[in-house]
N, C-alpha and C. Protein backbone atom coordinates (compact mmCIF):
# COMPACT_ATOMS: atom_id res chain seq x y z
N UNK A 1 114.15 137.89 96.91
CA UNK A 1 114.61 137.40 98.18
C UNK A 1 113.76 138.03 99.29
N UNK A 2 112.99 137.09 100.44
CA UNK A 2 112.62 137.33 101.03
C UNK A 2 113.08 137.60 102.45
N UNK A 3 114.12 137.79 102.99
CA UNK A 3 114.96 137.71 103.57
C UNK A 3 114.44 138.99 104.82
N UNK A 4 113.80 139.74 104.73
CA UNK A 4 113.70 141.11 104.90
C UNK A 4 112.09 140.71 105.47
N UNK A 5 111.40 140.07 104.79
CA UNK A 5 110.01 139.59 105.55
C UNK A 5 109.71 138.92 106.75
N UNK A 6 109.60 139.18 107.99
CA UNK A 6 109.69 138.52 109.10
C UNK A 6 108.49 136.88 109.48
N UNK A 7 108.20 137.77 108.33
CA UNK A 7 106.83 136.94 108.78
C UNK A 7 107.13 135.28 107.76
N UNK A 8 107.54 135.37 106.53
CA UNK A 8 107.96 134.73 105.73
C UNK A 8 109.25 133.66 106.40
N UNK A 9 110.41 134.52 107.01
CA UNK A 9 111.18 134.19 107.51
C UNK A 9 110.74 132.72 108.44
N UNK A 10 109.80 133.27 109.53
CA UNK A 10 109.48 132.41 110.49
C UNK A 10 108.77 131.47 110.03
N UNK A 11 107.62 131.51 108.67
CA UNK A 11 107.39 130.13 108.16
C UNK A 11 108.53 129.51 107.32
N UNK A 12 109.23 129.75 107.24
CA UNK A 12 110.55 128.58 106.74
C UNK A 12 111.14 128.07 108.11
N UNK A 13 111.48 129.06 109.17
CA UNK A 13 112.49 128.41 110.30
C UNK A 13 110.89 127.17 110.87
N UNK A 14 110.00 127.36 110.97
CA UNK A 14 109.19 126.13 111.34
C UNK A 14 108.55 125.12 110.71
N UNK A 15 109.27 125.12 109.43
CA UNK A 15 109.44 123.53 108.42
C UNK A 15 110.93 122.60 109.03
N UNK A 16 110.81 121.86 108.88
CA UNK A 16 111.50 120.52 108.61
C UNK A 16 112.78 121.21 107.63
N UNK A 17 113.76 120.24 108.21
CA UNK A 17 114.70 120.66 107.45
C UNK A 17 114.82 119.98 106.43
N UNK A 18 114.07 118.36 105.93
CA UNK A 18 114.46 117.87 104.62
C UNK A 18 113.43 118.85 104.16
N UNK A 19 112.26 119.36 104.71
CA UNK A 19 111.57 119.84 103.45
C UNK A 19 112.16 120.79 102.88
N UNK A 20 112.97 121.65 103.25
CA UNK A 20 113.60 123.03 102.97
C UNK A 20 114.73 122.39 101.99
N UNK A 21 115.29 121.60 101.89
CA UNK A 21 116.21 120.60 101.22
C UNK A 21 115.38 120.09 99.93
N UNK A 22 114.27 119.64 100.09
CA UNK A 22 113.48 119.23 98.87
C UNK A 22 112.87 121.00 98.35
N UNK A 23 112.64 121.86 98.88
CA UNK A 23 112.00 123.17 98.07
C UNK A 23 113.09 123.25 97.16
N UNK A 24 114.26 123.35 97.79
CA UNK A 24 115.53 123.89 96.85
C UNK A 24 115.91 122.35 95.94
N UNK A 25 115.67 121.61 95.71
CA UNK A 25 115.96 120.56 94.82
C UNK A 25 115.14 120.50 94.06
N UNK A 26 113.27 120.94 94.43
CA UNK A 26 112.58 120.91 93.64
C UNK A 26 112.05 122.19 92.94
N UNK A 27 112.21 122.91 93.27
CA UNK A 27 112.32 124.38 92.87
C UNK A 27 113.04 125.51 92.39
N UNK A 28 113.96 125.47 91.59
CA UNK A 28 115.14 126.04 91.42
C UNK A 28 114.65 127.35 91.36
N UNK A 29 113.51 127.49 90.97
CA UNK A 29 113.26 129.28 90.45
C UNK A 29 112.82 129.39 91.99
N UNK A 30 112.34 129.28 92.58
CA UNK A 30 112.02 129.45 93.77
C UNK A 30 113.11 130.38 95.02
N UNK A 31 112.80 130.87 95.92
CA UNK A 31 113.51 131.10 96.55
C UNK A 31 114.52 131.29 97.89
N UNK A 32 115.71 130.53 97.04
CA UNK A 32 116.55 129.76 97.42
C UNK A 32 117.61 130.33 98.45
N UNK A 33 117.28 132.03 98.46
CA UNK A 33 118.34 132.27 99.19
C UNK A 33 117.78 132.54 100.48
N UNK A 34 116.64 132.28 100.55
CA UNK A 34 115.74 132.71 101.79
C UNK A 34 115.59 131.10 102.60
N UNK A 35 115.61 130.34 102.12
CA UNK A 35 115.45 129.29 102.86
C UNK A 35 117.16 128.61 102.95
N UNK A 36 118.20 129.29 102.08
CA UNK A 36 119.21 128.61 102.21
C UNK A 36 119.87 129.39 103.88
N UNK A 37 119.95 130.73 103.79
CA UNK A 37 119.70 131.67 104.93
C UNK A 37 119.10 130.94 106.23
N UNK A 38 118.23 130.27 106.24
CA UNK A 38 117.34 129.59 107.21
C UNK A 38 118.21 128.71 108.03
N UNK A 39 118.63 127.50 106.45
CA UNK A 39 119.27 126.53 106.95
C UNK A 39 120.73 126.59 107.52
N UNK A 40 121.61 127.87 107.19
CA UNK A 40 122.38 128.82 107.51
C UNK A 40 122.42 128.78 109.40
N UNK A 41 121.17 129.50 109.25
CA UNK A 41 121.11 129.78 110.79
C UNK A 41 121.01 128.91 111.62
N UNK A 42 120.48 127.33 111.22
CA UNK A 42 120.44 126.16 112.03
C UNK A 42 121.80 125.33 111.91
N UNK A 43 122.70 126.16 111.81
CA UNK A 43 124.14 125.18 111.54
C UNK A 43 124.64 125.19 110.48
N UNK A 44 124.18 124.67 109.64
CA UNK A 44 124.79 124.11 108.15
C UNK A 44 125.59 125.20 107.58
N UNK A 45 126.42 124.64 106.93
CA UNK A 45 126.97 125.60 106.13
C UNK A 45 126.63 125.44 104.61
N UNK A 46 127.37 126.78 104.08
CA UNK A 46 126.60 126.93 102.62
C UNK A 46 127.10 125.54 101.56
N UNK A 47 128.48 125.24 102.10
CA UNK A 47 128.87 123.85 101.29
C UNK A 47 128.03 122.66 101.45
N UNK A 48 127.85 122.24 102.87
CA UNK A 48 126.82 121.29 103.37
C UNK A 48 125.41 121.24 102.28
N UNK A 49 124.83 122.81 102.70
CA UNK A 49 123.42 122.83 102.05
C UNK A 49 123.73 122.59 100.67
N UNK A 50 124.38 122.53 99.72
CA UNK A 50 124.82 122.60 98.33
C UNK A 50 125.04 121.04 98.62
N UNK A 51 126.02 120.05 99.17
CA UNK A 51 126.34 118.88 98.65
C UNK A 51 125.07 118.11 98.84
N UNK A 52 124.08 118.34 100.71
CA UNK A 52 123.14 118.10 100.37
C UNK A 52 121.80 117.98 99.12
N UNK A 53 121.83 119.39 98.89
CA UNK A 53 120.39 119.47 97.61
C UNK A 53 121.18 118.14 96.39
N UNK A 54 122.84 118.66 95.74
CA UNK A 54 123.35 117.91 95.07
C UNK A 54 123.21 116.34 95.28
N UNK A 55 123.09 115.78 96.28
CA UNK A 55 122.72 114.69 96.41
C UNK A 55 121.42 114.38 96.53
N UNK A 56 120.27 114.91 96.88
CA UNK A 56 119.35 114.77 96.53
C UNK A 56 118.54 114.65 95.17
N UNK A 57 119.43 115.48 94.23
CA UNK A 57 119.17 115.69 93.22
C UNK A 57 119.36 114.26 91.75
N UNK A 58 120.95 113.68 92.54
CA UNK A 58 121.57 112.98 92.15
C UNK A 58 120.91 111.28 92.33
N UNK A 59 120.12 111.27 93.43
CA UNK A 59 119.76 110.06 94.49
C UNK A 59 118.70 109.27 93.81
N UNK A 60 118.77 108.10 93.78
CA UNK A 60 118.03 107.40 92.92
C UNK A 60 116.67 107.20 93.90
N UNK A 61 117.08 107.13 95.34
CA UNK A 61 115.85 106.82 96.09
C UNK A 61 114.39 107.57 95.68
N UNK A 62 113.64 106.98 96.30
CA UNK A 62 112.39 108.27 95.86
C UNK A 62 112.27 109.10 97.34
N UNK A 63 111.29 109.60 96.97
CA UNK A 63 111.41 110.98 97.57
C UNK A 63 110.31 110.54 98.90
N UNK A 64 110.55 111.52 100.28
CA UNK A 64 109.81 110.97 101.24
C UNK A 64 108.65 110.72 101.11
N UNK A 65 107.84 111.55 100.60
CA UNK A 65 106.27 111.46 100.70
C UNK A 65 106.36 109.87 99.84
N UNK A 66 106.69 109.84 98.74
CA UNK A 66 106.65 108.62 98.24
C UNK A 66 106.80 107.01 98.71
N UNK A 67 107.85 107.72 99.63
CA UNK A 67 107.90 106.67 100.57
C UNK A 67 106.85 106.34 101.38
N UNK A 68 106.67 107.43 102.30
CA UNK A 68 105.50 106.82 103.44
C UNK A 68 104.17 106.73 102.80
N UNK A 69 103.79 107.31 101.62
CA UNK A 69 102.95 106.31 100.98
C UNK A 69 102.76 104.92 100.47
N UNK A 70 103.99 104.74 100.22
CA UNK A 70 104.18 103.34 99.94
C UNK A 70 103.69 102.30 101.14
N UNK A 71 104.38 102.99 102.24
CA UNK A 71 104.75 102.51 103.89
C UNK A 71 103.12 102.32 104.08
N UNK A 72 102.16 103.46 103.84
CA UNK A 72 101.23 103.22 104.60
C UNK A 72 100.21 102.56 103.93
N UNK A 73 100.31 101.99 102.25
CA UNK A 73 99.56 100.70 101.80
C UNK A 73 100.24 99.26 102.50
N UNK A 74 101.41 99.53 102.61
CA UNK A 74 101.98 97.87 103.25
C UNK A 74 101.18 97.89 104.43
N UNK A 75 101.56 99.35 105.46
CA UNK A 75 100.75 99.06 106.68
C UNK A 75 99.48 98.34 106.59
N UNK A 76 98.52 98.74 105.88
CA UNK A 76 97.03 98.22 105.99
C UNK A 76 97.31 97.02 105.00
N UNK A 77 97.69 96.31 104.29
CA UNK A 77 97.97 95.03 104.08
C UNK A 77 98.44 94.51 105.11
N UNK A 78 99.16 94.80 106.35
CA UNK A 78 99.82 93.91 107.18
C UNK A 78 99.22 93.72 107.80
N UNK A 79 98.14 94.92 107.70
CA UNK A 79 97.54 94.95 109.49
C UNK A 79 96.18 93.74 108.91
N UNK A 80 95.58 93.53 108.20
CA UNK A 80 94.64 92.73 107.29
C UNK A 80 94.58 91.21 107.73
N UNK A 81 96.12 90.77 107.53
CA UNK A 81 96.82 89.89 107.54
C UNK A 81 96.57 89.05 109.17
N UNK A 82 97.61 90.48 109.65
CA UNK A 82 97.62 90.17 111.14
C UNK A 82 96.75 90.12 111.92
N UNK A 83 95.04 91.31 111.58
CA UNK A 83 93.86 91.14 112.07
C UNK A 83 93.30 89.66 111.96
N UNK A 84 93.35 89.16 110.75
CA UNK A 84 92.75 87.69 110.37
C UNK A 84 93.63 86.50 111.51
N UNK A 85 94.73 87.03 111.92
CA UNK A 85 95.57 85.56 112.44
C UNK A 85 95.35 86.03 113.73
N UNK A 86 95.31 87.19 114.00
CA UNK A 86 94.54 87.57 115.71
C UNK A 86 93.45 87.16 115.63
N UNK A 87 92.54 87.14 114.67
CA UNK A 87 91.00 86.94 115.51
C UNK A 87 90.94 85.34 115.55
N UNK A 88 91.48 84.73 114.53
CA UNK A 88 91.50 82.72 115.06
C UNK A 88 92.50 82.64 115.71
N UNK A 89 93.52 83.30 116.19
CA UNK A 89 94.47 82.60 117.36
C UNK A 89 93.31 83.01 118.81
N UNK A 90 92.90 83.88 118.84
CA UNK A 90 92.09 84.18 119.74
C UNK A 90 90.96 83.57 120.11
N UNK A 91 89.86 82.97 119.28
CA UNK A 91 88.78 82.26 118.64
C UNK A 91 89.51 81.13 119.26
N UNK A 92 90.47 80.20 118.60
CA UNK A 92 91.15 79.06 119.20
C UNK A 92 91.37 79.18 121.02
N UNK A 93 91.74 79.96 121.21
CA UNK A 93 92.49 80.43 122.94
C UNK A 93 90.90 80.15 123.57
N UNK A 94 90.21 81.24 123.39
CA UNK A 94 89.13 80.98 123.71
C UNK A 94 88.06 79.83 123.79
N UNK A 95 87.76 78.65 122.87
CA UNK A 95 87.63 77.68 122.73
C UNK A 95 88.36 76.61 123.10
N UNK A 96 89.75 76.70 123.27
CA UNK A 96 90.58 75.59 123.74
C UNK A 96 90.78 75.45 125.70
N UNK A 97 90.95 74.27 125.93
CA UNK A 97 91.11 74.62 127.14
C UNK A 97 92.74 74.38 127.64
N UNK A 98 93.78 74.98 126.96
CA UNK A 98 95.12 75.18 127.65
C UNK A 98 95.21 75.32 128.76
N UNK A 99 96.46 74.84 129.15
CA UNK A 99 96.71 74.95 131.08
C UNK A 99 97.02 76.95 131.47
N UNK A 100 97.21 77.42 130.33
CA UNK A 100 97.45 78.78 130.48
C UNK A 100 96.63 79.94 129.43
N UNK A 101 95.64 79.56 129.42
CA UNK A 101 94.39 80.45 129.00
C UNK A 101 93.93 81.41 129.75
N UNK A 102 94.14 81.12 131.03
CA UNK A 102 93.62 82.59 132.20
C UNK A 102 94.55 83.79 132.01
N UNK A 103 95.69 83.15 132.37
CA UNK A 103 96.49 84.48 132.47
C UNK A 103 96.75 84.85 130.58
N UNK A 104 97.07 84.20 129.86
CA UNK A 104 96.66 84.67 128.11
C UNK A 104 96.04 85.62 127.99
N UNK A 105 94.89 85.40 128.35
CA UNK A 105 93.36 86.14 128.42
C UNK A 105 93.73 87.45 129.18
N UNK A 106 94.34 86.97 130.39
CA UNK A 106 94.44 88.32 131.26
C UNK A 106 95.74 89.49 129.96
N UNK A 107 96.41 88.46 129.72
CA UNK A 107 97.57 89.47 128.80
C UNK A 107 97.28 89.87 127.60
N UNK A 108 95.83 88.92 126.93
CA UNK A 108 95.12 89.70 125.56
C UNK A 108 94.10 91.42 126.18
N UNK A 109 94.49 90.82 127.35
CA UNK A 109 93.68 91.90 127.71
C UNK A 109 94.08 93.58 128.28
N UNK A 110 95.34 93.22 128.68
CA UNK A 110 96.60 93.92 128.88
C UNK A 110 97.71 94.57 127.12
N UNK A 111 97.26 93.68 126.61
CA UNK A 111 97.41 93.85 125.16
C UNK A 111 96.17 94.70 124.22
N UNK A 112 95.35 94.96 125.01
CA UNK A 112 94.16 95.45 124.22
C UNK A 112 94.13 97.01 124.76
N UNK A 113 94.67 97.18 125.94
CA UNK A 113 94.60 98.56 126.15
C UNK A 113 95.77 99.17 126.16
N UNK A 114 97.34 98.67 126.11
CA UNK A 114 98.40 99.41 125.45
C UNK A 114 98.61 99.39 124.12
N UNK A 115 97.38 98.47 123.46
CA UNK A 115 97.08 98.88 121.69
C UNK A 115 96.50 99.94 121.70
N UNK A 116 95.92 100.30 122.19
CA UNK A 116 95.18 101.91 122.22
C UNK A 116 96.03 102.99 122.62
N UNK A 117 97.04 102.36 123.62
CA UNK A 117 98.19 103.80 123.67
C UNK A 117 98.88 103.78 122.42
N UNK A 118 99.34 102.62 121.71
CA UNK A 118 100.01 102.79 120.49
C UNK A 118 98.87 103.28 119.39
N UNK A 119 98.36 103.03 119.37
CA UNK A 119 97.29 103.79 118.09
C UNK A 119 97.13 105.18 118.32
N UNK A 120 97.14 105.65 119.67
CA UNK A 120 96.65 107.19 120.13
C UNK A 120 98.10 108.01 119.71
N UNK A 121 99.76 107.18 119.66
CA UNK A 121 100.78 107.30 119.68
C UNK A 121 100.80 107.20 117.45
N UNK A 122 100.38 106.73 117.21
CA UNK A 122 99.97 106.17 115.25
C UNK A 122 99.35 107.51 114.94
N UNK A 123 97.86 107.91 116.19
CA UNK A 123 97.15 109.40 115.16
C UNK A 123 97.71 110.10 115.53
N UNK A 124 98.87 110.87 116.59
CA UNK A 124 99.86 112.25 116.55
C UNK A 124 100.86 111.69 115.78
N UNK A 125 101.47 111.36 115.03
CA UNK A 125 102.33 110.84 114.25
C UNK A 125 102.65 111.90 113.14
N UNK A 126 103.67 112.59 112.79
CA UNK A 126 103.53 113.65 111.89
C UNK A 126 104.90 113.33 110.80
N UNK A 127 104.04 112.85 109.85
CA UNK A 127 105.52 113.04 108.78
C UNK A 127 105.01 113.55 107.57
N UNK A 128 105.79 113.38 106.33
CA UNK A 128 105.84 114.17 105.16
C UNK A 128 105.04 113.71 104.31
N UNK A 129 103.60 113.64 104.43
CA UNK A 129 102.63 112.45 103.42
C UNK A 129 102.62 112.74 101.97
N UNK A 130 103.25 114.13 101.37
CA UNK A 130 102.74 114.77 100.15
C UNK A 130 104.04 115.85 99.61
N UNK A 131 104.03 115.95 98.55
CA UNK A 131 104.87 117.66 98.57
C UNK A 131 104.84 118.33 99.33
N UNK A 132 103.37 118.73 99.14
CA UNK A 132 103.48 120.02 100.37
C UNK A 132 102.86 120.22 101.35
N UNK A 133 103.09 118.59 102.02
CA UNK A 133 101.76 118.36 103.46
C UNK A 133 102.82 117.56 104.47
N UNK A 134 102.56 118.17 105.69
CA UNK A 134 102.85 117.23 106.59
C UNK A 134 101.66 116.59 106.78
N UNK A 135 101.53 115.52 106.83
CA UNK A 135 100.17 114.61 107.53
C UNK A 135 100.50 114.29 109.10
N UNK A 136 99.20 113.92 109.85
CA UNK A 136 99.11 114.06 111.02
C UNK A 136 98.55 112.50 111.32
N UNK A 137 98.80 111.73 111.61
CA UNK A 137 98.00 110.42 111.89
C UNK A 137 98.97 109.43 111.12
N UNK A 138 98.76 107.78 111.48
CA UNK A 138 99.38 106.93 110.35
C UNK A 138 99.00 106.00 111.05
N UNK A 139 98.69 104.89 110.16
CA UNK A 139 98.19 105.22 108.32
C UNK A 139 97.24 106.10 108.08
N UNK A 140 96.07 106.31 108.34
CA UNK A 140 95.23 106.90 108.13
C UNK A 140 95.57 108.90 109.05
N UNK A 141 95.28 109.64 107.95
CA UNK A 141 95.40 111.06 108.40
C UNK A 141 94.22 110.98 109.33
N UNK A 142 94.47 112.38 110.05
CA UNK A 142 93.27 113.06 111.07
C UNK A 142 93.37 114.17 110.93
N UNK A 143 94.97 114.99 110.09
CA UNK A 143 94.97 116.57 109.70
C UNK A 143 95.92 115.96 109.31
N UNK A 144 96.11 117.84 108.53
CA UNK A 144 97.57 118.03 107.97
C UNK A 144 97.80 119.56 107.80
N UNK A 145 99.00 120.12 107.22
CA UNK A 145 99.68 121.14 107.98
C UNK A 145 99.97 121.35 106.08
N UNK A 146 99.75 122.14 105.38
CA UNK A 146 100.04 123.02 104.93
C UNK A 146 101.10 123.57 104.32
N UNK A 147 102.45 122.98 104.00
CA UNK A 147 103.88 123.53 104.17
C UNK A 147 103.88 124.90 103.65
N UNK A 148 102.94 125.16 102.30
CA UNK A 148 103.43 126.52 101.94
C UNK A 148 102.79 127.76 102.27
N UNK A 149 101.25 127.36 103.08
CA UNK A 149 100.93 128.82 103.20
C UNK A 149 100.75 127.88 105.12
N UNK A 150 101.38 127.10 105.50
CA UNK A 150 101.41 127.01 106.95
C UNK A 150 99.97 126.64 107.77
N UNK A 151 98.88 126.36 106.87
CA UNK A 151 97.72 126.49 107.22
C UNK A 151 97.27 124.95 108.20
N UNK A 152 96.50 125.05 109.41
CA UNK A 152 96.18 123.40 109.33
C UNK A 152 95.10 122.87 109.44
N UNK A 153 94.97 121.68 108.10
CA UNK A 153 93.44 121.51 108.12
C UNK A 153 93.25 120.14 108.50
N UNK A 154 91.67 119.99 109.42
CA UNK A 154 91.49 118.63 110.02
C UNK A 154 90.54 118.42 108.89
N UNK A 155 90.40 116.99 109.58
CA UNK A 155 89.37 116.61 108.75
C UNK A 155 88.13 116.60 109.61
N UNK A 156 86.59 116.39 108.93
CA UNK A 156 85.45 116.72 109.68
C UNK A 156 85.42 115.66 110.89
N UNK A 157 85.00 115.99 111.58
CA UNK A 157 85.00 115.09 113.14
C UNK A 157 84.24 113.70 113.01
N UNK A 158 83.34 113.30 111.67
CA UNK A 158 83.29 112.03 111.71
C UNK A 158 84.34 111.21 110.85
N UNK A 159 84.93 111.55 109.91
CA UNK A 159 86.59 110.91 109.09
C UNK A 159 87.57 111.44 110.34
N UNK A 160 87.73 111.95 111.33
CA UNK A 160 88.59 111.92 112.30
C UNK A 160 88.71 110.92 113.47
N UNK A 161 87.11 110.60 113.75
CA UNK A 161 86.98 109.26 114.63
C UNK A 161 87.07 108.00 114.02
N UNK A 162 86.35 108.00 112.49
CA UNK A 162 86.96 106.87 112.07
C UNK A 162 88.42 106.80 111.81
N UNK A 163 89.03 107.64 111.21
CA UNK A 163 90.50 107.86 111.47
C UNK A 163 91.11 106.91 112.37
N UNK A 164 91.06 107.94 113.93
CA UNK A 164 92.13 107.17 115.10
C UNK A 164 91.27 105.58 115.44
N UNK A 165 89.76 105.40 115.55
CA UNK A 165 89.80 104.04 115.41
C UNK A 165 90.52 102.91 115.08
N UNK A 166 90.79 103.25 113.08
CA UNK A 166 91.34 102.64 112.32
C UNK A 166 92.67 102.61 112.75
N UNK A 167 93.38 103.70 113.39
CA UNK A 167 94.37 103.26 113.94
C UNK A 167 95.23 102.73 115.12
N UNK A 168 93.86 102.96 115.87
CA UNK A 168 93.76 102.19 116.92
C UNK A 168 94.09 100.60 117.31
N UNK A 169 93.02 100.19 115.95
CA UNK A 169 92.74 99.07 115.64
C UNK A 169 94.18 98.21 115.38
N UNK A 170 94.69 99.34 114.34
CA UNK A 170 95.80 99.08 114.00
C UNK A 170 96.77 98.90 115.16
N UNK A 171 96.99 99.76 116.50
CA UNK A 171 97.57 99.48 117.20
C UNK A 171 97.16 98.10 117.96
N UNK A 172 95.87 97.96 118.39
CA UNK A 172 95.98 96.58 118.73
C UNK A 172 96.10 95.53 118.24
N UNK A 173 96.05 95.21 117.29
CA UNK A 173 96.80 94.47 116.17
C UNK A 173 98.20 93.99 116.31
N UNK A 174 98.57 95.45 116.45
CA UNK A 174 100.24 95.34 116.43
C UNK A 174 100.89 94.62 117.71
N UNK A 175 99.81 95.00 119.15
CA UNK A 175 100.22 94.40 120.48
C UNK A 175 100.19 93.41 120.80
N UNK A 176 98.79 92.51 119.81
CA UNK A 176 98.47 91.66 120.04
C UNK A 176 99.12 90.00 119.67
N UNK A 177 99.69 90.37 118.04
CA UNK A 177 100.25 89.74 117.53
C UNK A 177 101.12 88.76 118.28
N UNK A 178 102.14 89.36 119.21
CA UNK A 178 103.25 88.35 119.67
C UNK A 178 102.62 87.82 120.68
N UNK A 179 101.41 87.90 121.51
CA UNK A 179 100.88 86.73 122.26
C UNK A 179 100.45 85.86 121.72
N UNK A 180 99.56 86.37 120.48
CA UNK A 180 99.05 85.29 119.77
C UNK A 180 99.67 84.73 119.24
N UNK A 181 100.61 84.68 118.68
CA UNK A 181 101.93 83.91 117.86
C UNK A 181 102.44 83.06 118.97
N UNK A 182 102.86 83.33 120.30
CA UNK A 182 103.54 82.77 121.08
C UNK A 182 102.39 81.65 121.55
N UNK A 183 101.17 81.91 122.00
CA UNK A 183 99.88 80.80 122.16
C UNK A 183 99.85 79.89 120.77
N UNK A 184 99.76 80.43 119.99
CA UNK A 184 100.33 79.26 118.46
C UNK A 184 101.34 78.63 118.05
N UNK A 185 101.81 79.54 118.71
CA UNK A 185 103.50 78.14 118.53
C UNK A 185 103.17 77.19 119.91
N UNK A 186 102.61 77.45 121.21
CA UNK A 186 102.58 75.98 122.40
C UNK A 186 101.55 75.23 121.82
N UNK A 187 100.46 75.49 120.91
CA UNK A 187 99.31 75.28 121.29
C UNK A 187 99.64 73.91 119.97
């Protein structure tokens, strides 16, 4: 029991509380009374932390990282999808002469630079990508954090620009979509 280590202490109180929930579900030899202590001090009680892990244990779902991996192959299938039906609804807009193509244009364009706040909003994005990683970015990482020795590593500064690009991209994608859908359904 580490309980007595200050230093130890303070890397558990600055994890996540499912992760401290998954150490003790996935770790039994591990130690449990140091992070149960933790979760102790943030409220919970010792029954709570027990029915919790017990249900975790019990839970057919899969487990987070599993999840937002899953999450972040659909993402780039969607975004694929939705890139291809943005660039010919756009291609069309552009080529067609609608009674409301100016202001469109003005709102693809208004749509092109609060896609970049949402993409800049996609690479600080921090959830549970791995066992023992928080990832930093989504879909695509730009860092990640270490859970067990707390460490944080980026990636080299050219996979970091392609990184937030890609998710950039991804954000305008995402902005763009409901104009273009809405110009395809008048048009």
């Amino acid at each position: 029991m580490n309980i007595s280590d200050p230093k130890y202490l303070e890397h558990l109180r600055d994890l996540p509380t499912g992760y401290l929930l998954d150490l003790m579900t996935d770790h039994e030899d591990g130690d449990n009374e140091s992070i149960a202590w933790v979760l102790r001090d943030r409220g919970m009680s010792q029954t709570e932390i027990e029915n919790r892990v017990n249900r975790r244990k019990n839970s057919n779902w899969p487990k987070p990282y599993i999840f937002w991996e899953a999450v972040r192959w659909l993402t780039f299938l969607n975004a694929i999808i939705v890139a291809y039906f943005n660039v010919t609804g756009l291609y069309r807009l552009l080529q067609g002469d609608h009674t409301f193509r100016g202001p469109l244009l003005f709102l693809a364009v208004g749509s092109v630079a609060f896609g970049f706040y949402v993409g800049f909003k996609l690479t600080t994005y921090v959830y549970m990508g791995e066992k023992t990683r928080l990832h930093c970015g989504f879909p695509l990482q730009v860092g990640f954090v270490d859970l067990q020795t707390g460490e944080e590593i980026t990636r080299g500064k050219a996979k970091m620009t392609i990184a937030m690009g890609v998710n950039a991209l991804i954000g305008i994608n995402l902005t763009l979509f409901p104009l273009v859908f809405i110009y395809v359904m008048m048009a």
